[in-house]
Protein backbone atom coordinates (compact mmCIF):
# COMPACT_ATOMS: atom_id res chain seq x y z
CA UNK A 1 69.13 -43.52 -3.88
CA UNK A 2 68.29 -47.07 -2.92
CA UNK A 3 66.20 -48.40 -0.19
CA UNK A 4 66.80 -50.87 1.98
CA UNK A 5 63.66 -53.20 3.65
CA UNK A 6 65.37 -54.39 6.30
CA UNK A 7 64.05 -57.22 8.64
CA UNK A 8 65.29 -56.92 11.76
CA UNK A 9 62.06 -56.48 13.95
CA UNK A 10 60.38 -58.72 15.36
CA UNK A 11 63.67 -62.17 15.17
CA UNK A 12 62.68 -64.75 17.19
CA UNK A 13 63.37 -68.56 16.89
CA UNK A 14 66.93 -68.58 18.86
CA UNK A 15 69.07 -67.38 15.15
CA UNK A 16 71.91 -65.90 16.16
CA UNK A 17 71.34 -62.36 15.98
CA UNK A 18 75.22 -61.09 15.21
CA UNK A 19 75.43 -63.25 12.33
CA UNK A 20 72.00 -61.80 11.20
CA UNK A 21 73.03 -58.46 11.71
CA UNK A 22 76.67 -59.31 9.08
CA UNK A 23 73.99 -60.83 6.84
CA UNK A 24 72.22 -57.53 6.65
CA UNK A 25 74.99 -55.35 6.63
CA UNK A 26 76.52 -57.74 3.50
CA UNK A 27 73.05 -57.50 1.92
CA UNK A 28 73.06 -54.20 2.04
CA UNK A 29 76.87 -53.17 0.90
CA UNK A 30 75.85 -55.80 -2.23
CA UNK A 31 72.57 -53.61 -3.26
CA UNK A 32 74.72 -50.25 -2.57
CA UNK A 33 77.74 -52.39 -4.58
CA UNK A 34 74.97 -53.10 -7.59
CA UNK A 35 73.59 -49.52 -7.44
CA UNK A 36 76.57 -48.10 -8.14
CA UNK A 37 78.09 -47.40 -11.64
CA UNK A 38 81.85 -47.47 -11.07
CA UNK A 39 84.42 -50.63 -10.33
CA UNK A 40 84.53 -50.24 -6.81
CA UNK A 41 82.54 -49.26 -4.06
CA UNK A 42 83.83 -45.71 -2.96
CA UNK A 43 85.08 -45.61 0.51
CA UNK A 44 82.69 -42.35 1.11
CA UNK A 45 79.23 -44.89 0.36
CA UNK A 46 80.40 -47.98 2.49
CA UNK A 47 80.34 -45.48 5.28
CA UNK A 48 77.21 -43.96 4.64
CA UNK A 49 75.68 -47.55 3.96
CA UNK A 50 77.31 -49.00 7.27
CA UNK A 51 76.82 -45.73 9.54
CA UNK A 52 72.98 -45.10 8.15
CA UNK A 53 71.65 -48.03 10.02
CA UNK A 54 69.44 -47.71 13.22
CA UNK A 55 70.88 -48.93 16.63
CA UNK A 56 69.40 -52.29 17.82
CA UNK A 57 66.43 -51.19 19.38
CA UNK A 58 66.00 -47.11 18.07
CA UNK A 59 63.36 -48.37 16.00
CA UNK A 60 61.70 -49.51 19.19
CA UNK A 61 62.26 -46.62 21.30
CA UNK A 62 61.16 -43.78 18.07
CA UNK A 63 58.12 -45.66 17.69
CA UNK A 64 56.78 -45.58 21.21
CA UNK A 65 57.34 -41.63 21.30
């Protein structure tokens, strides 16, 4: 299994946070890409990399109780 660090708390500076979001996501389908030992990417573990992602603020809310 790999895990992701993910930095998504906490943006400020006026970035543009869709295009940080695709940054992520591509980050992420690249480690999932590397970790895996076949050709291709299955189908099955782009969904569970792109679906196993908090929503934009569940972090937020989970932490406060």
């Amino acid at each position: 299994m790999v895990q992701v660090v993910s930095s998504t708390g906490g943006r400020s500076g006026g970035h543009d946070d869709a295009a940080l979001d695709e940054i992520e996501l591509a980050g992420e389908l690249m480690i999932a890409a590397t970790a895996s030992s076949g050709d291709r990417l299955p189908t099955e573990r782009i969904d569970e990399v792109l679906l196993d992602r908090a929503e934009p603020g569940q972090a937020d809310r989970e932490a406060d109780g």
